[in-house]
Protein backbone atom coordinates (compact mmCIF):
# COMPACT_ATOMS: atom_id res chain seq x y z
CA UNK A 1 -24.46 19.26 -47.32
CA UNK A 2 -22.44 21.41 -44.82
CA UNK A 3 -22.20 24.96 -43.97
CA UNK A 4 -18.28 25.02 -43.75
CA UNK A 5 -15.93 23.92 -46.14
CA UNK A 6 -13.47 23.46 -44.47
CA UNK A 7 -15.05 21.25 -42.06
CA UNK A 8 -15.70 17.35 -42.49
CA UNK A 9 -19.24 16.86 -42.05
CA UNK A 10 -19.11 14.39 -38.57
CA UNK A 11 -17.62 17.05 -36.90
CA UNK A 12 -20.25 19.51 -38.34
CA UNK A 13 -22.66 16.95 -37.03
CA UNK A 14 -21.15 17.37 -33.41
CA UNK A 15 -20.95 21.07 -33.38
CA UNK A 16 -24.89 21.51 -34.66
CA UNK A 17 -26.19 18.50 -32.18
CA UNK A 18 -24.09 20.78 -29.05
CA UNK A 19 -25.53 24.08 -30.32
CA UNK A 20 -28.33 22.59 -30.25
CA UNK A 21 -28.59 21.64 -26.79
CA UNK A 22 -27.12 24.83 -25.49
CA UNK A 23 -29.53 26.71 -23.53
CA UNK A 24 -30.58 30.25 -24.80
CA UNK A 25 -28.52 32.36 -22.25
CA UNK A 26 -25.22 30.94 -23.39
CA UNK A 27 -26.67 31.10 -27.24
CA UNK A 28 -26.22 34.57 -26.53
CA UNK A 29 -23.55 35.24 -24.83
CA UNK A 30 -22.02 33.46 -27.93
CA UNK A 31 -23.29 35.93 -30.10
CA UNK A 32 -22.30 38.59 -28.26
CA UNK A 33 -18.80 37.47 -28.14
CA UNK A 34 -18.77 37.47 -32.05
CA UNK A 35 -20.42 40.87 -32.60
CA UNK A 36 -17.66 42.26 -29.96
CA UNK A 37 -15.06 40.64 -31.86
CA UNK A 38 -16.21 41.91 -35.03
CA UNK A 39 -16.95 45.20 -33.91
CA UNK A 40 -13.27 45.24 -32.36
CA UNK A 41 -11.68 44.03 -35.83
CA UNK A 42 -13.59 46.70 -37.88
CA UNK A 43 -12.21 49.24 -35.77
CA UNK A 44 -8.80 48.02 -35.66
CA UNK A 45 -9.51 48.15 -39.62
CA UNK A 46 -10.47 51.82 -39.63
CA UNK A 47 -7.43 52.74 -37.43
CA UNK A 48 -4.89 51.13 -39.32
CA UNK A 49 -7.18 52.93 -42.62
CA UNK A 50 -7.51 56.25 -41.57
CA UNK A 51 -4.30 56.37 -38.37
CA UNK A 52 -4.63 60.46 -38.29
CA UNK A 53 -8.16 60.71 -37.57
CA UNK A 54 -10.14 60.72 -34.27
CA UNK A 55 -12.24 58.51 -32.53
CA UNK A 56 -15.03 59.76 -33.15
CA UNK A 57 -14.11 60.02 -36.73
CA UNK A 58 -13.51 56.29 -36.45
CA UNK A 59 -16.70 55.64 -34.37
CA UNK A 60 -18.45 57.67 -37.27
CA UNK A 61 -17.00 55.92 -40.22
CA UNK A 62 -17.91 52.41 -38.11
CA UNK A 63 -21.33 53.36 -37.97
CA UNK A 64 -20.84 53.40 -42.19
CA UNK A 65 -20.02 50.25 -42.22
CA UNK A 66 -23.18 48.93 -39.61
CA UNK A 67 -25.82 50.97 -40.74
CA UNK A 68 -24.29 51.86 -44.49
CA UNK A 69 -23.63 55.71 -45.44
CA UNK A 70 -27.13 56.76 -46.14
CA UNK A 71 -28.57 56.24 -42.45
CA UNK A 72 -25.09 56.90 -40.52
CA UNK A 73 -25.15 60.50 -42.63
CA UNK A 74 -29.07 60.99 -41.52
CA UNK A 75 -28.38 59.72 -37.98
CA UNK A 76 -24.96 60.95 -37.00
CA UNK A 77 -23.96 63.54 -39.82
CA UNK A 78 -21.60 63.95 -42.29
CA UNK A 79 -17.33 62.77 -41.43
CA UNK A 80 -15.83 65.82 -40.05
CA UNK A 81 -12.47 66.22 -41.54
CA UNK A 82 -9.43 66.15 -39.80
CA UNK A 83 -9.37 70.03 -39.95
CA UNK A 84 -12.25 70.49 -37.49
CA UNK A 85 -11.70 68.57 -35.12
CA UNK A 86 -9.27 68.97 -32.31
């Protein structure tokens, strides 16, 4: 079994045996270069979604999409719409 498709499974094989042999500290730095990336493409997302609105608006609808609505509305409040805010 593999965990990509599109991968043929000796090359899996090499990519698993190097992760594992990578020391923690570069582990993360890994992972923080993925969450950065994501967090960059979900914003690019919003902004090409919603191009009149703010960035806080779009830091506030990103926060929808990490924490879901229900906890981004209890921690950060509702949207504001493009009306109140300068």
């Amino acid at each position: 079994m593999t965990l990509s498709l599109d991968t043929a499974p000796e090359i899996e094989a090499i990519q698993v045996a190097h992760l594992r042999k990578m020391p923690i500290h570069r582990k993360l730095a890994l992972v923080n270069q993925m969450y950065q990336s994501v967090h960059t493409l979900a914003l690019a997302g919003l902004k090409q979604r919603y191009p009149d609105e703010t960035f806080v608006q779009h830091q506030r609808r990103l926060a929808d999409l990490v924490l879901g609505e229900d906890l981004a509305s209890q921690v950060y409040g509702p949207i504001l719409e493009n009306k109140l805010c300068p």
